[in-house]
Protein backbone atom coordinates (compact mmCIF):
# COMPACT_ATOMS: atom_id res chain seq x y z
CA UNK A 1 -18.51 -16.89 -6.89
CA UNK A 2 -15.68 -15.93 -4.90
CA UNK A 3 -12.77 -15.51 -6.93
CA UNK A 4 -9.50 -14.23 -5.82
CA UNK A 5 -7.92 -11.46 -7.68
CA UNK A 6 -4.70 -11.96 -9.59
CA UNK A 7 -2.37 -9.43 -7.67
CA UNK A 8 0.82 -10.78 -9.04
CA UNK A 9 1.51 -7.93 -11.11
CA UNK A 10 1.27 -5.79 -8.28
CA UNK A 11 3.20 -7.95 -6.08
CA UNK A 12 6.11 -8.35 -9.07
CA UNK A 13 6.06 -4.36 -9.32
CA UNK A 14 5.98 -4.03 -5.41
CA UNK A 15 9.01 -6.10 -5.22
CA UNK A 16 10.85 -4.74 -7.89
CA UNK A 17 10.97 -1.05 -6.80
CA UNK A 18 11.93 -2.33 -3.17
CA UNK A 19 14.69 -4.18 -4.50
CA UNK A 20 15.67 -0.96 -6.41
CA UNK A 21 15.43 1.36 -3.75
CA UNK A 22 17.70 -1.21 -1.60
CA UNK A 23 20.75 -1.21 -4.06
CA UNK A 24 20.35 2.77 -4.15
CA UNK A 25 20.83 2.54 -0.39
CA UNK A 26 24.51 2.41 -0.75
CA UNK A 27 24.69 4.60 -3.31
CA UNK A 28 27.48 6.81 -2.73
CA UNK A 29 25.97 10.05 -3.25
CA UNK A 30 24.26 11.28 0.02
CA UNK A 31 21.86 12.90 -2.15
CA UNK A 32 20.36 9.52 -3.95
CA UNK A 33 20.31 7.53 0.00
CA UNK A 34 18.28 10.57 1.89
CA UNK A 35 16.18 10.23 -1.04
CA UNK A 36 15.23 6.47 -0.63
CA UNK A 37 14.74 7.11 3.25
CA UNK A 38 11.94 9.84 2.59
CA UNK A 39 10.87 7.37 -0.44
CA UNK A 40 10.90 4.49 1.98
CA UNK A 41 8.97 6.39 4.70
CA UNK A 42 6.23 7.89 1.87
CA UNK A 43 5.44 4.33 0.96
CA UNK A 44 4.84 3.21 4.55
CA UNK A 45 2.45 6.50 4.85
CA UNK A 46 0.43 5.31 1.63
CA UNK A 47 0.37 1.47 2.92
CA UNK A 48 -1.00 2.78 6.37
CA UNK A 49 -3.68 5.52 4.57
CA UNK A 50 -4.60 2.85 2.12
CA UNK A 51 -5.19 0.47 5.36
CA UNK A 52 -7.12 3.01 7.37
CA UNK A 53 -9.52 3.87 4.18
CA UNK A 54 -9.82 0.25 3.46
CA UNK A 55 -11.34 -0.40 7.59
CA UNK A 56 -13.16 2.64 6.77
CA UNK A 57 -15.12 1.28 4.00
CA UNK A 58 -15.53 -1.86 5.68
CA UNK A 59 -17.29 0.00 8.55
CA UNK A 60 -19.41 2.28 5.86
CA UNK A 61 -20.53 -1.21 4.01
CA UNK A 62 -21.43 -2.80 7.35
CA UNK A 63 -23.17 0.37 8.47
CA UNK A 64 -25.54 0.46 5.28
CA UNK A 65 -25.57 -3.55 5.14
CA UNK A 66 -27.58 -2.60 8.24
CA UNK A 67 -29.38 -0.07 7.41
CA UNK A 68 -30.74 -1.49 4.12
CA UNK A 69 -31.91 -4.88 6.17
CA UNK A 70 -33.68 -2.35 8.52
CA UNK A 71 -35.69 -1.15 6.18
């Protein structure tokens, strides 16, 4: 009934382009490491928008949960 999704795909991918964007980090073009900074700091905006949507809908579901037993 409860089945937990598969995410290692996600997690694989997730890994893979941190890994990447680590070895650019010494790259030795200035250029290529500012880039990964404002890449690194984008992701950590998504992660915390994707977090703050996610208690969001939480709340919404709860909210009509209640409503719908009110009724």
């Amino acid at each position: 009934m409860f089945n937990k999704d598969d995410t290692t795909f996600y997690e694989l991918r997730e890994k893979s382009v941190m890994k990447w964007l680590e070895d650019l980090k010494v790259h030795r073009d200035v250029e290529v490491r500012g880039g990964v900074e404002i890449t690194l700091e984008y992701i950590e905006g998504l992660e915390k928008k994707i977090k703050r949507l996610e208690e969001k809908n939480l709340l919404k579901d709860k909210y009509l949960k209640k409503m719908r037993d009110e009724l």
